[in-house]
PDB file of N, CA and C in Angstrom:
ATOM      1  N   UNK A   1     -75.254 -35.045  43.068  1.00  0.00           N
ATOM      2  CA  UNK A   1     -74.947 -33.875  42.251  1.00  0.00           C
ATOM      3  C   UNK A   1     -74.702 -34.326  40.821  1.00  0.00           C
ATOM      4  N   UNK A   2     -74.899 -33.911  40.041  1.00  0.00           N
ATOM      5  CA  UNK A   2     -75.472 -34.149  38.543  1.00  0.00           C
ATOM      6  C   UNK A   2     -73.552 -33.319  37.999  1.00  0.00           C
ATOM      7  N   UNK A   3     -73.333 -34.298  36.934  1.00  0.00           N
ATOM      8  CA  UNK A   3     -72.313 -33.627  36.080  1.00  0.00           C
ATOM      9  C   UNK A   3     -72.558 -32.763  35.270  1.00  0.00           C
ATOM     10  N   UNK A   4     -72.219 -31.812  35.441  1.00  0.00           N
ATOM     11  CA  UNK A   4     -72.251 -30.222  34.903  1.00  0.00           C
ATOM     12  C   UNK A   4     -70.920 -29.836  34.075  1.00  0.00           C
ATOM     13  N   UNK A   5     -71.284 -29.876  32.611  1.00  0.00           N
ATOM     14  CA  UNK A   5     -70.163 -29.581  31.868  1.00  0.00           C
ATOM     15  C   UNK A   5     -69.861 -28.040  31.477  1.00  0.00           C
ATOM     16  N   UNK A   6     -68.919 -27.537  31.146  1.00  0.00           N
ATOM     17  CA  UNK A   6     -68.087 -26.665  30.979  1.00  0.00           C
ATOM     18  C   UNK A   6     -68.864 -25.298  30.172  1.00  0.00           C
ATOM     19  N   UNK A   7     -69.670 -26.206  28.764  1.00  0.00           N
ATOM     20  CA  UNK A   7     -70.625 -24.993  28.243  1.00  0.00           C
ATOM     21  C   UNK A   7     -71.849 -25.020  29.042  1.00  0.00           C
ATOM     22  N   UNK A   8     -72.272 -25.766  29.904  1.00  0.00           N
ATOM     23  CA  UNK A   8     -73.221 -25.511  30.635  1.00  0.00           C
ATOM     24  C   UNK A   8     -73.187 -24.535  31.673  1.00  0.00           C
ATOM     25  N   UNK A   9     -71.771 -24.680  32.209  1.00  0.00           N
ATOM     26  CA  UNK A   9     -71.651 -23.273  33.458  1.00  0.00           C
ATOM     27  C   UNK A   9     -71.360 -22.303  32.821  1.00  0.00           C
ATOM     28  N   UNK A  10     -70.689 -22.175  31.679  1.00  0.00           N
ATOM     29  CA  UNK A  10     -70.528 -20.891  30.621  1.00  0.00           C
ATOM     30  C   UNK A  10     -72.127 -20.265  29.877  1.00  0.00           C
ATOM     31  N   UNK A  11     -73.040 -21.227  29.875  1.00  0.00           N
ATOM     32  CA  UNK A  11     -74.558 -20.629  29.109  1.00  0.00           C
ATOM     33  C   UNK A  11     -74.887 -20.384  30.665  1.00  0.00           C
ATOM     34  N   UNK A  12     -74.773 -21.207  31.904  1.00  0.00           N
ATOM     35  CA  UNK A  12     -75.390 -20.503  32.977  1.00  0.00           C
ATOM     36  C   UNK A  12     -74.888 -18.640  33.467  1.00  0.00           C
ATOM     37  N   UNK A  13     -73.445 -18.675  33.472  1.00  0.00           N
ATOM     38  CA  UNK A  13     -73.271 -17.754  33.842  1.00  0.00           C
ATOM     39  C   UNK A  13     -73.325 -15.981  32.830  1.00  0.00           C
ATOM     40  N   UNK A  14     -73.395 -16.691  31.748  1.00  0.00           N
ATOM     41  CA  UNK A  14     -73.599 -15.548  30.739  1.00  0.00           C
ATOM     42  C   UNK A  14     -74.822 -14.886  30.780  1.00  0.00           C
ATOM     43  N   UNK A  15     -75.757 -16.180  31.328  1.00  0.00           N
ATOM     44  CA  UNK A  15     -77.667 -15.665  31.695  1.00  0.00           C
ATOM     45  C   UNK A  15     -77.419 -14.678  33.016  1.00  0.00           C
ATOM     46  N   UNK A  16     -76.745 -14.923  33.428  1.00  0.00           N
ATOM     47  CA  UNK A  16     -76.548 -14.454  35.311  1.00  0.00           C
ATOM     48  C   UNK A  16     -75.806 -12.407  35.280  1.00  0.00           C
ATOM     49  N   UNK A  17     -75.020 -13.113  33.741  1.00  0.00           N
ATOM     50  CA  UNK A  17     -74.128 -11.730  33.734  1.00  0.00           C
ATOM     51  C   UNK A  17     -74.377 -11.143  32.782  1.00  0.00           C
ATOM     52  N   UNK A  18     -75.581 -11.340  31.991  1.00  0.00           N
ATOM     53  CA  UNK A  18     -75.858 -10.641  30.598  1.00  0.00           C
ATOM     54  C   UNK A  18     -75.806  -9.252  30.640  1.00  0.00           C
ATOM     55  N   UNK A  19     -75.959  -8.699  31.936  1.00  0.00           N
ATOM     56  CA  UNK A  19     -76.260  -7.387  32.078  1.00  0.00           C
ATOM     57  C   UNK A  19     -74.978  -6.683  31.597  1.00  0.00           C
ATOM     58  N   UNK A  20     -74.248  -6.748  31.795  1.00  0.00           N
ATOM     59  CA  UNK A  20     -72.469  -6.281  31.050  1.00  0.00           C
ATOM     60  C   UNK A  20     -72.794  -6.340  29.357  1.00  0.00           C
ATOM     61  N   UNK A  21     -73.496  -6.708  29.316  1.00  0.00           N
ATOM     62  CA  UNK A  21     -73.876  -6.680  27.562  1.00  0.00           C
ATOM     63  C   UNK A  21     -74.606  -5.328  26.857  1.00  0.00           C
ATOM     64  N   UNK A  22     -75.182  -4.652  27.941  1.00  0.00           N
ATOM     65  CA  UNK A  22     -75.796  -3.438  27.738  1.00  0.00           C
ATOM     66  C   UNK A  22     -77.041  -3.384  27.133  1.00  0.00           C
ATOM     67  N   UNK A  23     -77.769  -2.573  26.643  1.00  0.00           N
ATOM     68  CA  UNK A  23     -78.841  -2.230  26.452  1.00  0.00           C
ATOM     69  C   UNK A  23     -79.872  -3.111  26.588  1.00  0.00           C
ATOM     70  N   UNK A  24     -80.930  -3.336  25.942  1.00  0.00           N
ATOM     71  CA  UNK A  24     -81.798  -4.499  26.386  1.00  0.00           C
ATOM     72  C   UNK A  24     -81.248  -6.018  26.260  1.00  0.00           C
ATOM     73  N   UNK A  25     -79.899  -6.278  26.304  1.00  0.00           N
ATOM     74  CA  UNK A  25     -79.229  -7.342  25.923  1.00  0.00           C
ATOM     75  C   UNK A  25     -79.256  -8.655  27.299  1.00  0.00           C
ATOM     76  N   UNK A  26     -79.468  -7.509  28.483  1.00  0.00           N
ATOM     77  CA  UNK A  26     -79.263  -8.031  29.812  1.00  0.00           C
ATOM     78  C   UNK A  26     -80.869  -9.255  29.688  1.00  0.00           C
ATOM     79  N   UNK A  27     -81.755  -8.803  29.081  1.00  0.00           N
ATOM     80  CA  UNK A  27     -83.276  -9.320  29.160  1.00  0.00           C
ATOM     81  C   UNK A  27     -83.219 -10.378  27.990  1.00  0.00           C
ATOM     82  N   UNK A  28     -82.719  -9.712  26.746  1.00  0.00           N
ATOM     83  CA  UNK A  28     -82.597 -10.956  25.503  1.00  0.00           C
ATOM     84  C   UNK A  28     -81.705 -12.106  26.088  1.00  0.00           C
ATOM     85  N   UNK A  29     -80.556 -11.728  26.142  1.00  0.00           N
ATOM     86  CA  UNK A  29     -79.297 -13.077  26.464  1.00  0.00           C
ATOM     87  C   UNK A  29     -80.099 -14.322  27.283  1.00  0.00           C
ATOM     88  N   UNK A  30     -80.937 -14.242  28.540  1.00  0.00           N
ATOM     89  CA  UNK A  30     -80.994 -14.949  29.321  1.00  0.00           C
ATOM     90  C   UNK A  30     -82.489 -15.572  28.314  1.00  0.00           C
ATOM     91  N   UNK A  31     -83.185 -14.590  27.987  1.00  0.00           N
ATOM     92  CA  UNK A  31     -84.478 -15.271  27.420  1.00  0.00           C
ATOM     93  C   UNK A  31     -84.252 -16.165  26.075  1.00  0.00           C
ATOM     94  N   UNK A  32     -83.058 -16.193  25.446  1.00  0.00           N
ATOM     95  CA  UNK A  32     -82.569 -16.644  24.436  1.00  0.00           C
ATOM     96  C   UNK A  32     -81.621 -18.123  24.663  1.00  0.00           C
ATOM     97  N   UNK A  33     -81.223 -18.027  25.753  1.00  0.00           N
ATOM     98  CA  UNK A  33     -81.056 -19.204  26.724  1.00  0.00           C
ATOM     99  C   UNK A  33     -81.735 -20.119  26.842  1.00  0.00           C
ATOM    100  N   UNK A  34     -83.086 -19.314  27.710  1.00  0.00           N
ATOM    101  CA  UNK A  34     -84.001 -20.099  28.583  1.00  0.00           C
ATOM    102  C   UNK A  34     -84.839 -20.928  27.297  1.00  0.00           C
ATOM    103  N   UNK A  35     -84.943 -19.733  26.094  1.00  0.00           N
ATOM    104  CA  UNK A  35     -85.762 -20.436  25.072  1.00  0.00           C
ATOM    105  C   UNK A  35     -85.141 -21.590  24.533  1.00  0.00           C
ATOM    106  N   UNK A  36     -83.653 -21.994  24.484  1.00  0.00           N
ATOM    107  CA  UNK A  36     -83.031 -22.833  23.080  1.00  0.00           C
ATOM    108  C   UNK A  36     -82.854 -24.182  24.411  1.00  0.00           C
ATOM    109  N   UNK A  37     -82.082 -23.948  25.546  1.00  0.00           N
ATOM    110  CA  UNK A  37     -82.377 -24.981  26.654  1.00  0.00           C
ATOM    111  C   UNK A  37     -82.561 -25.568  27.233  1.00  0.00           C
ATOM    112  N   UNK A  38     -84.303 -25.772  27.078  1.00  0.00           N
ATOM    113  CA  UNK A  38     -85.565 -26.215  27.713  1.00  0.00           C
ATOM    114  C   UNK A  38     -84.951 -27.713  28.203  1.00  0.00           C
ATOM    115  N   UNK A  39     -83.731 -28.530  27.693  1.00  0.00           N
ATOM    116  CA  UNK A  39     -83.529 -29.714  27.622  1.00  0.00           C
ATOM    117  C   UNK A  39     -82.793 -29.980  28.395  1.00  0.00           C
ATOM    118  N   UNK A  40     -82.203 -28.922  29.077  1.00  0.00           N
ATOM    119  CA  UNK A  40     -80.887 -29.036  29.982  1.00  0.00           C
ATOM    120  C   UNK A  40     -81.379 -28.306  30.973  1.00  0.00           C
ATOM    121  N   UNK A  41     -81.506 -28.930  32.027  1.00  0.00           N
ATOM    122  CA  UNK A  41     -82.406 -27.874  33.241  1.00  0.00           C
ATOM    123  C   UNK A  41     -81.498 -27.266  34.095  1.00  0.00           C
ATOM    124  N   UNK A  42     -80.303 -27.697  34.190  1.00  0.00           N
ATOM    125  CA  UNK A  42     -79.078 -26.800  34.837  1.00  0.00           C
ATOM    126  C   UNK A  42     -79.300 -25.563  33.781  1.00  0.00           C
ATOM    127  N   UNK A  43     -78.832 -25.524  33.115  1.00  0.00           N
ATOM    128  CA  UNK A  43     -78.444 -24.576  32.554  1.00  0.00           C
ATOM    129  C   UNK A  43     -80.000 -23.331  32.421  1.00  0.00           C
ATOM    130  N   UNK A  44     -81.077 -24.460  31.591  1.00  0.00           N
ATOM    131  CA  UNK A  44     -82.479 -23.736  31.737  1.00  0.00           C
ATOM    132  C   UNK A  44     -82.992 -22.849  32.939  1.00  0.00           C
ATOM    133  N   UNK A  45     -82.738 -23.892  34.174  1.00  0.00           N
ATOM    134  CA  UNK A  45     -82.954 -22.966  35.919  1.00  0.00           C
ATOM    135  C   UNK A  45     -82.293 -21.752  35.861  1.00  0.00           C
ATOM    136  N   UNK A  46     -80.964 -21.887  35.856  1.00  0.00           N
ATOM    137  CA  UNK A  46     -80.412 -20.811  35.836  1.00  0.00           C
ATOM    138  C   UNK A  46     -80.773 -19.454  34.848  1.00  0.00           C
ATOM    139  N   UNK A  47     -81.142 -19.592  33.575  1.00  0.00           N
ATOM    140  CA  UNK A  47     -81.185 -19.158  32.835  1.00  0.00           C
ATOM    141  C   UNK A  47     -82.651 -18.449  32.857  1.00  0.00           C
ATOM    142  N   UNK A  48     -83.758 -19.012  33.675  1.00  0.00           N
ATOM    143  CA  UNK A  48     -85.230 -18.656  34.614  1.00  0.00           C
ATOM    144  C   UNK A  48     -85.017 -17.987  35.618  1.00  0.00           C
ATOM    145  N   UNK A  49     -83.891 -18.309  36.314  1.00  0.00           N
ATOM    146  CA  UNK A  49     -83.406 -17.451  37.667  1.00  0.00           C
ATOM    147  C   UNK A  49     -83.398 -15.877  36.766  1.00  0.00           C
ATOM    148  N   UNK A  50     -82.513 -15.633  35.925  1.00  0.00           N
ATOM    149  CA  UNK A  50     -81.921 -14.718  36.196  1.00  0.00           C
ATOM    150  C   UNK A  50     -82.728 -13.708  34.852  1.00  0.00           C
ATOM    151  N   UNK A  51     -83.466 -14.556  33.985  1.00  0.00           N
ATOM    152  CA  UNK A  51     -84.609 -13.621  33.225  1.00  0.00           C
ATOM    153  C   UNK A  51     -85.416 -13.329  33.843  1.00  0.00           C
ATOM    154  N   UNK A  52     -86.070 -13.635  35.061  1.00  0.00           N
ATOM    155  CA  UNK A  52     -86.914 -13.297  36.007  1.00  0.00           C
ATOM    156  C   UNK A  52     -86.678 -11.927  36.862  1.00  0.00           C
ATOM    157  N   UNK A  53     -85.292 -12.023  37.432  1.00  0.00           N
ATOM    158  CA  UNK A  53     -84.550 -11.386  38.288  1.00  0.00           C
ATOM    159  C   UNK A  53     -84.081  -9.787  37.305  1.00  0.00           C
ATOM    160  N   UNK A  54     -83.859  -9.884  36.125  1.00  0.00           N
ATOM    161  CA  UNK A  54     -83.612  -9.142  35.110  1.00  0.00           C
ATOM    162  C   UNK A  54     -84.819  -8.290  34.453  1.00  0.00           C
ATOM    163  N   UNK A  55     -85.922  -9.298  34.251  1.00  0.00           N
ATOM    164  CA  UNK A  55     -87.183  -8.316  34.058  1.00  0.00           C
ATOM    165  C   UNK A  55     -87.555  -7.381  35.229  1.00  0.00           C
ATOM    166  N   UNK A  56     -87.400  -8.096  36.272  1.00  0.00           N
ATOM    167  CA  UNK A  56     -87.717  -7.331  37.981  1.00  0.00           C
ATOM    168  C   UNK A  56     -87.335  -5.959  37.763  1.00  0.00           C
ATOM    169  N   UNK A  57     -86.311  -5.979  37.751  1.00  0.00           N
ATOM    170  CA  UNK A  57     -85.122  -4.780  37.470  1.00  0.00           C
ATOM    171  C   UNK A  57     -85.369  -3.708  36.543  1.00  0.00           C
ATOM    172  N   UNK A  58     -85.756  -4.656  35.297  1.00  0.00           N
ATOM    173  CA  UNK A  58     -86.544  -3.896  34.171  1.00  0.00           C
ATOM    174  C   UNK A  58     -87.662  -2.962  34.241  1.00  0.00           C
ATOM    175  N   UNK A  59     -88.291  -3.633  35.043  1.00  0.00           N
ATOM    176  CA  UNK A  59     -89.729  -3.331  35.240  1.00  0.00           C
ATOM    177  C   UNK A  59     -89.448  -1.737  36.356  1.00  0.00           C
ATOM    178  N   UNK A  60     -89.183  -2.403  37.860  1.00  0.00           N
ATOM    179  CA  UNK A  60     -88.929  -1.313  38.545  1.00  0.00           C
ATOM    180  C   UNK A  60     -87.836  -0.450  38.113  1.00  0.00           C
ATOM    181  N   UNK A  61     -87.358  -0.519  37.354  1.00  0.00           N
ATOM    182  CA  UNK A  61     -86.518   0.985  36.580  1.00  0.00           C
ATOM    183  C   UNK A  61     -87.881   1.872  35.851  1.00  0.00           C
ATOM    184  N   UNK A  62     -88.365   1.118  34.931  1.00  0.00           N
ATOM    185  CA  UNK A  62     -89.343   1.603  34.179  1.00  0.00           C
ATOM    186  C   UNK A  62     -90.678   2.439  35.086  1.00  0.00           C
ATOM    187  N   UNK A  63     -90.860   1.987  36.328  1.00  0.00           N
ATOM    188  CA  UNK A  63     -91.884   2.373  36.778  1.00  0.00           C
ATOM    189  C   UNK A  63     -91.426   3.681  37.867  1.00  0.00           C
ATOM    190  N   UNK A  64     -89.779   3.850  38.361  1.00  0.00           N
ATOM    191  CA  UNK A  64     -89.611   4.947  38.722  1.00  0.00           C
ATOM    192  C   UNK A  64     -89.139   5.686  37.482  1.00  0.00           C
ATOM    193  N   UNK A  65     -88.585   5.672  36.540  1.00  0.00           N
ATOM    194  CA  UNK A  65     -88.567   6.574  35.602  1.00  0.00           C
ATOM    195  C   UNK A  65     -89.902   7.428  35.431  1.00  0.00           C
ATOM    196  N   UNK A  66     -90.983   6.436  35.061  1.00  0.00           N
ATOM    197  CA  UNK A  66     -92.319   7.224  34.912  1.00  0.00           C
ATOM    198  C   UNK A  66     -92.570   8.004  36.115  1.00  0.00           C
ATOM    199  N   UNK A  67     -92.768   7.757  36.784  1.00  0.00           N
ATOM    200  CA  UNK A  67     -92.742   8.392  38.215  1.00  0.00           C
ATOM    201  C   UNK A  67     -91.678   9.473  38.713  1.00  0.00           C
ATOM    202  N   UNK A  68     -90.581   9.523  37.904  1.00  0.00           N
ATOM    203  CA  UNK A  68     -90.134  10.821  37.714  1.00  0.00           C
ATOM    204  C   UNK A  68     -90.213  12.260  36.975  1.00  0.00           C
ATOM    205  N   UNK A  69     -91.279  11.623  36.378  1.00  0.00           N
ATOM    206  CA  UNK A  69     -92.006  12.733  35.250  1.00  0.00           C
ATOM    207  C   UNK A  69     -92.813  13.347  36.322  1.00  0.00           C
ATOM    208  N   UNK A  70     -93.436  12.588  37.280  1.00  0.00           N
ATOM    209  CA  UNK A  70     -94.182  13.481  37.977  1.00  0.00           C
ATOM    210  C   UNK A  70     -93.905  14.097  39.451  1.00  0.00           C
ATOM    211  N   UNK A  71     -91.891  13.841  39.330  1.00  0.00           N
ATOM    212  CA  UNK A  71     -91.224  14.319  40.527  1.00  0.00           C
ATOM    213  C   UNK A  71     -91.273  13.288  41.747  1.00  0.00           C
ATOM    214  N   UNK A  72     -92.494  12.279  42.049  1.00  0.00           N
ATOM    215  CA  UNK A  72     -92.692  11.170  42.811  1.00  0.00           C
ATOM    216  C   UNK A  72     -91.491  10.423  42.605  1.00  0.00           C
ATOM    217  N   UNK A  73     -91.091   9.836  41.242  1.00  0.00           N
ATOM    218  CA  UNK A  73     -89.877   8.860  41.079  1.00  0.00           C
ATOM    219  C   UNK A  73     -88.542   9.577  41.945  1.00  0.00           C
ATOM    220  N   UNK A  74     -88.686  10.385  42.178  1.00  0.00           N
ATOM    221  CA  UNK A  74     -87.041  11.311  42.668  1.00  0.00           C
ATOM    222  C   UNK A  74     -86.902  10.416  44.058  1.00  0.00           C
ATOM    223  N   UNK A  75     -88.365  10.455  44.690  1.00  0.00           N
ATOM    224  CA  UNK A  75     -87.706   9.827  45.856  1.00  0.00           C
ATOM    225  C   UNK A  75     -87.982   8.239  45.760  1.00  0.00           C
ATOM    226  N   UNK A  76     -87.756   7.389  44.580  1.00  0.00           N
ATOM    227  CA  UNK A  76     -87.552   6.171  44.403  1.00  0.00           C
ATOM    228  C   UNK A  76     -86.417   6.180  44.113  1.00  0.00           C
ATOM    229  N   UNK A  77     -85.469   6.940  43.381  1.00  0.00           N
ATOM    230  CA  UNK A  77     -84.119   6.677  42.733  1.00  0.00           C
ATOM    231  C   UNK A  77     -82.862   6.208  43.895  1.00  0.00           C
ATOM    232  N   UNK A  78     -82.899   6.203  45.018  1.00  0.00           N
ATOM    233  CA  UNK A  78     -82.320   5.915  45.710  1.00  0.00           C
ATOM    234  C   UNK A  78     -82.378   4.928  46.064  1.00  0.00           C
ATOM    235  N   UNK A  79     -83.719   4.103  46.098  1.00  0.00           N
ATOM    236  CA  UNK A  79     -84.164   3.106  46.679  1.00  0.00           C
ATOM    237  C   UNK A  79     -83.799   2.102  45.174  1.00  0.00           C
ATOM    238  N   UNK A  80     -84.155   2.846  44.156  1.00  0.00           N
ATOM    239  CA  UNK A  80     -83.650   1.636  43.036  1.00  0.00           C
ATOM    240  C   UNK A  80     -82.355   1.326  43.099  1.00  0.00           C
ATOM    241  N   UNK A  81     -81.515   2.308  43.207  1.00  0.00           N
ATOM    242  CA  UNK A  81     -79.927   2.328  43.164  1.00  0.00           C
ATOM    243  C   UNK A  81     -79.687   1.177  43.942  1.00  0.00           C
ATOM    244  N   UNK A  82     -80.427   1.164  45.078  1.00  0.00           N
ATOM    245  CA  UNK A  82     -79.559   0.165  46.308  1.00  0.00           C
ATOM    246  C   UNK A  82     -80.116  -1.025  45.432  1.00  0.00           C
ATOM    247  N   UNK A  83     -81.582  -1.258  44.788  1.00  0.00           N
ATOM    248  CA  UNK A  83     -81.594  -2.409  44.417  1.00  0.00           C
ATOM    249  C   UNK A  83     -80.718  -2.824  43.271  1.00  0.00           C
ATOM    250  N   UNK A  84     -80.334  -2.097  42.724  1.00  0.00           N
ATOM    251  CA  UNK A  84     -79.079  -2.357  41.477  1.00  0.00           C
ATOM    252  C   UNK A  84     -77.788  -2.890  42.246  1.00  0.00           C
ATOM    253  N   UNK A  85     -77.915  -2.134  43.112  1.00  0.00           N
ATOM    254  CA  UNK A  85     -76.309  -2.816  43.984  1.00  0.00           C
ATOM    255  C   UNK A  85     -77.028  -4.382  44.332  1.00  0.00           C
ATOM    256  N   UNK A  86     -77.626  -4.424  45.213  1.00  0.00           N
ATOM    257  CA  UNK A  86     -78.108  -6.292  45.525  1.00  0.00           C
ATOM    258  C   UNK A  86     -78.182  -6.623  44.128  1.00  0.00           C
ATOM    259  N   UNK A  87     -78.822  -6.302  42.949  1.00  0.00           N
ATOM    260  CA  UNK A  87     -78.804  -6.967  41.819  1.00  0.00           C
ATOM    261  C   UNK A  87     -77.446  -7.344  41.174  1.00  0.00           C
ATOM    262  N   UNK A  88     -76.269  -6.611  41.305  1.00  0.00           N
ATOM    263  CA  UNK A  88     -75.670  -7.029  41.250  1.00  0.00           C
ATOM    264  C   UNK A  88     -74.689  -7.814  42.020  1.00  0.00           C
ATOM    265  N   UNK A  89     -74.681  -7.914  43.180  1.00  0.00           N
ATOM    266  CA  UNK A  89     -73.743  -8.499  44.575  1.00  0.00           C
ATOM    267  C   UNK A  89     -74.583  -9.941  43.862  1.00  0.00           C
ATOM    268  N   UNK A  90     -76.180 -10.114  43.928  1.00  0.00           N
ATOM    269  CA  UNK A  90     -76.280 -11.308  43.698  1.00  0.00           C
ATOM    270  C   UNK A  90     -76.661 -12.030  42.668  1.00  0.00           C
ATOM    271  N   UNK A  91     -76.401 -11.185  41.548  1.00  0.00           N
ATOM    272  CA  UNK A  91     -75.773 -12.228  40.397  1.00  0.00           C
ATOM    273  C   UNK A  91     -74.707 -12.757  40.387  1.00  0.00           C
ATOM    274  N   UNK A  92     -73.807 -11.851  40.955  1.00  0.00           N
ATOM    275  CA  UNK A  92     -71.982 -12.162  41.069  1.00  0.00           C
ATOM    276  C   UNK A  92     -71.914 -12.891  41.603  1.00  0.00           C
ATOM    277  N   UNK A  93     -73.020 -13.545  42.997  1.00  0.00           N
ATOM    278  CA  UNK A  93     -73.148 -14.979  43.607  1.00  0.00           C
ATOM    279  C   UNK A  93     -73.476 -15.954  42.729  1.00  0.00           C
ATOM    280  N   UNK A  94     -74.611 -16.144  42.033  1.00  0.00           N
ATOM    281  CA  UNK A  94     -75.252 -16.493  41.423  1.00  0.00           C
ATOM    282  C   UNK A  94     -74.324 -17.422  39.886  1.00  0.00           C
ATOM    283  N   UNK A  95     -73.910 -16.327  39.362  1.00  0.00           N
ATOM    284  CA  UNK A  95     -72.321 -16.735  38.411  1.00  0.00           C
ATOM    285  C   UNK A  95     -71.379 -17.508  39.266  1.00  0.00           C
ATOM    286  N   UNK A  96     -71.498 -17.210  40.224  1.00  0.00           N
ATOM    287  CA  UNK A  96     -69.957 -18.091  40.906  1.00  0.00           C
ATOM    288  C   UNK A  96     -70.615 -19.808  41.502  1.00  0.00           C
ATOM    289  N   UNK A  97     -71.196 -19.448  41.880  1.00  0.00           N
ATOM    290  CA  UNK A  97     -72.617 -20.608  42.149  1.00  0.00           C
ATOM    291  C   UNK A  97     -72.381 -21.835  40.931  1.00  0.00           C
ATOM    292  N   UNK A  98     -73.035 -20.966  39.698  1.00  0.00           N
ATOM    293  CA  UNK A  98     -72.983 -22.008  38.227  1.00  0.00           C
ATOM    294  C   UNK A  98     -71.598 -22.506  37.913  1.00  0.00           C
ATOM    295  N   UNK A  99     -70.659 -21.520  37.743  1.00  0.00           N
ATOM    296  CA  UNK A  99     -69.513 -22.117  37.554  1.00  0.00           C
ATOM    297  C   UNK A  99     -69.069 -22.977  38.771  1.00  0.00           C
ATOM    298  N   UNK A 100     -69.440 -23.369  39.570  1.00  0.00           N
ATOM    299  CA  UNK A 100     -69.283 -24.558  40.763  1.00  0.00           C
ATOM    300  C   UNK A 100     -70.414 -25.585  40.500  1.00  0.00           C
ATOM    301  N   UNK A 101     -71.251 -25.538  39.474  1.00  0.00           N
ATOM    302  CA  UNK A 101     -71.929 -26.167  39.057  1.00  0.00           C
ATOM    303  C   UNK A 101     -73.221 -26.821  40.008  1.00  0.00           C
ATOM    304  N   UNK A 102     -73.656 -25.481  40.637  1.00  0.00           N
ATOM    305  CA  UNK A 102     -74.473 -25.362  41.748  1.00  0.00           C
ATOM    306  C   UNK A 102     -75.668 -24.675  41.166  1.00  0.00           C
ATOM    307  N   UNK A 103     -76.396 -24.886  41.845  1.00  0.00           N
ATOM    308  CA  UNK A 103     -78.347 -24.000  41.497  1.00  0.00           C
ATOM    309  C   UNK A 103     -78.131 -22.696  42.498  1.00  0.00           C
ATOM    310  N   UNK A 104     -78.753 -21.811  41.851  1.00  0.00           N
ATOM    311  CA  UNK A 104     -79.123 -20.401  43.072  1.00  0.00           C
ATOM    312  C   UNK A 104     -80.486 -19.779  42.491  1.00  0.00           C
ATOM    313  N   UNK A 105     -81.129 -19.727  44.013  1.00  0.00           N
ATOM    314  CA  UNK A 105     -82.079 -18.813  44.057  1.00  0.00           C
ATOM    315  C   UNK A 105     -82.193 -17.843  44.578  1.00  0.00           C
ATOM    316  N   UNK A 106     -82.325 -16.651  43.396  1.00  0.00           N
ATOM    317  CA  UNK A 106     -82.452 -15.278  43.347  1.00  0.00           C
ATOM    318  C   UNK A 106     -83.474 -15.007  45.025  1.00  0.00           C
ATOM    319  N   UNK A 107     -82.730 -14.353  45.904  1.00  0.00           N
ATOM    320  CA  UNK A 107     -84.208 -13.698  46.895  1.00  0.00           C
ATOM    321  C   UNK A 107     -85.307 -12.893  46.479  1.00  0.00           C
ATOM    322  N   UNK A 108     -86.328 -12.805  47.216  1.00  0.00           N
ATOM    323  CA  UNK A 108     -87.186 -12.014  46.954  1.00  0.00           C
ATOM    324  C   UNK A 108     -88.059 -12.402  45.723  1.00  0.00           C
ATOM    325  N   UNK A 109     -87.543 -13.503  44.571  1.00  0.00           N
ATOM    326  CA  UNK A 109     -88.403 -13.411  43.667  1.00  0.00           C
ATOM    327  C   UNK A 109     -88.905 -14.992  43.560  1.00  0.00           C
ATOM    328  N   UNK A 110     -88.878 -15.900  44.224  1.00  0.00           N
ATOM    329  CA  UNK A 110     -88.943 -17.347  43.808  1.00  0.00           C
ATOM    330  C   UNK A 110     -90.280 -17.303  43.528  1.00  0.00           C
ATOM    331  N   UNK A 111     -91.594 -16.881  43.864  1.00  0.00           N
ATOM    332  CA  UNK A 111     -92.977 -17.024  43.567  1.00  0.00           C
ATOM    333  C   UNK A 111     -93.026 -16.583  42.334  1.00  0.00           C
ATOM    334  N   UNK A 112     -92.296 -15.724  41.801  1.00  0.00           N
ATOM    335  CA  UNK A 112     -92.763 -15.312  40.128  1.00  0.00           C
ATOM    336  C   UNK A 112     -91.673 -16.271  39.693  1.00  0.00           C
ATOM    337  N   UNK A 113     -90.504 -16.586  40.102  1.00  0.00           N
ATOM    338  CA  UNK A 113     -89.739 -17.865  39.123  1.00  0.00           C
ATOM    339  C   UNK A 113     -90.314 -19.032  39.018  1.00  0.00           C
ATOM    340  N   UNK A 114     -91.565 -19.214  40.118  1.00  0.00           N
ATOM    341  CA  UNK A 114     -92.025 -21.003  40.567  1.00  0.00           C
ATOM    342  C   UNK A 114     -93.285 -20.851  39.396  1.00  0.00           C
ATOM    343  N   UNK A 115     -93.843 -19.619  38.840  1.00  0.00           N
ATOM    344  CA  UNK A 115     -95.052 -19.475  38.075  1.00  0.00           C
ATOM    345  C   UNK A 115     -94.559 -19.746  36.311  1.00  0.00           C
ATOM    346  N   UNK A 116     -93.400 -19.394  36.374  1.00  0.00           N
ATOM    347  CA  UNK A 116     -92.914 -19.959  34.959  1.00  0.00           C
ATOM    348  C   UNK A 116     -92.746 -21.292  34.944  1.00  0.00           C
TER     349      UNK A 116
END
């Protein structure tokens, strides 16, 4: 296990929890990370985990919104909701993970994290 210092679990977990930052801040914070980083791969992984996991989110919000214009999205909004709840249960892992100075991988998305 690799020594993991103090601003490193603090830049990991801020990527993990950007979303508390609000508006498109949840997508900048981590990509602003991942960009300055590249040198520190604790911190960088993490910081790929969770811009990945964050666009996901992005994306499928965006695509039932549209899809509520045409009344179709209505019966996605439920199904996004629950994914907002796992999105958040497992970042809150994910943050607790880094600050133990541990790696986590996001479910469901490692094939689009392994392509970056």
């Amino acid at each position: 296990m690799e020594n993991v210092t103090g601003e490193q679990k603090l830049l990991a977990v801020l990527a993990h929890l950007a979303y508390f930052i609000g508006g498109l801040g949840f997508v900048v914070a981590p990509l602003v990370i991942f960009l300055l980083k590249k040198d520190d791969y604790f911190v960088y992984d993490h910081a790929k985990q969770a811009l990945v996991a964050h666009l996901m989110l992005l994306v499928a919000g965006l695509v039932v919104s549209l899809l509520c214009f045409a009344l179709i999205g209505l019966l996605l909004v439920p199904i996004l909701a629950i994914l907002g709840i796992i999105f958040v249960i497992t970042s809150l892992i994910a943050a607790l993970q880094a600050l133990s100075g541990n790696y986590y991988r996001y479910p469901f998305i490692q094939r689009v994290v392994d392509k970056i």
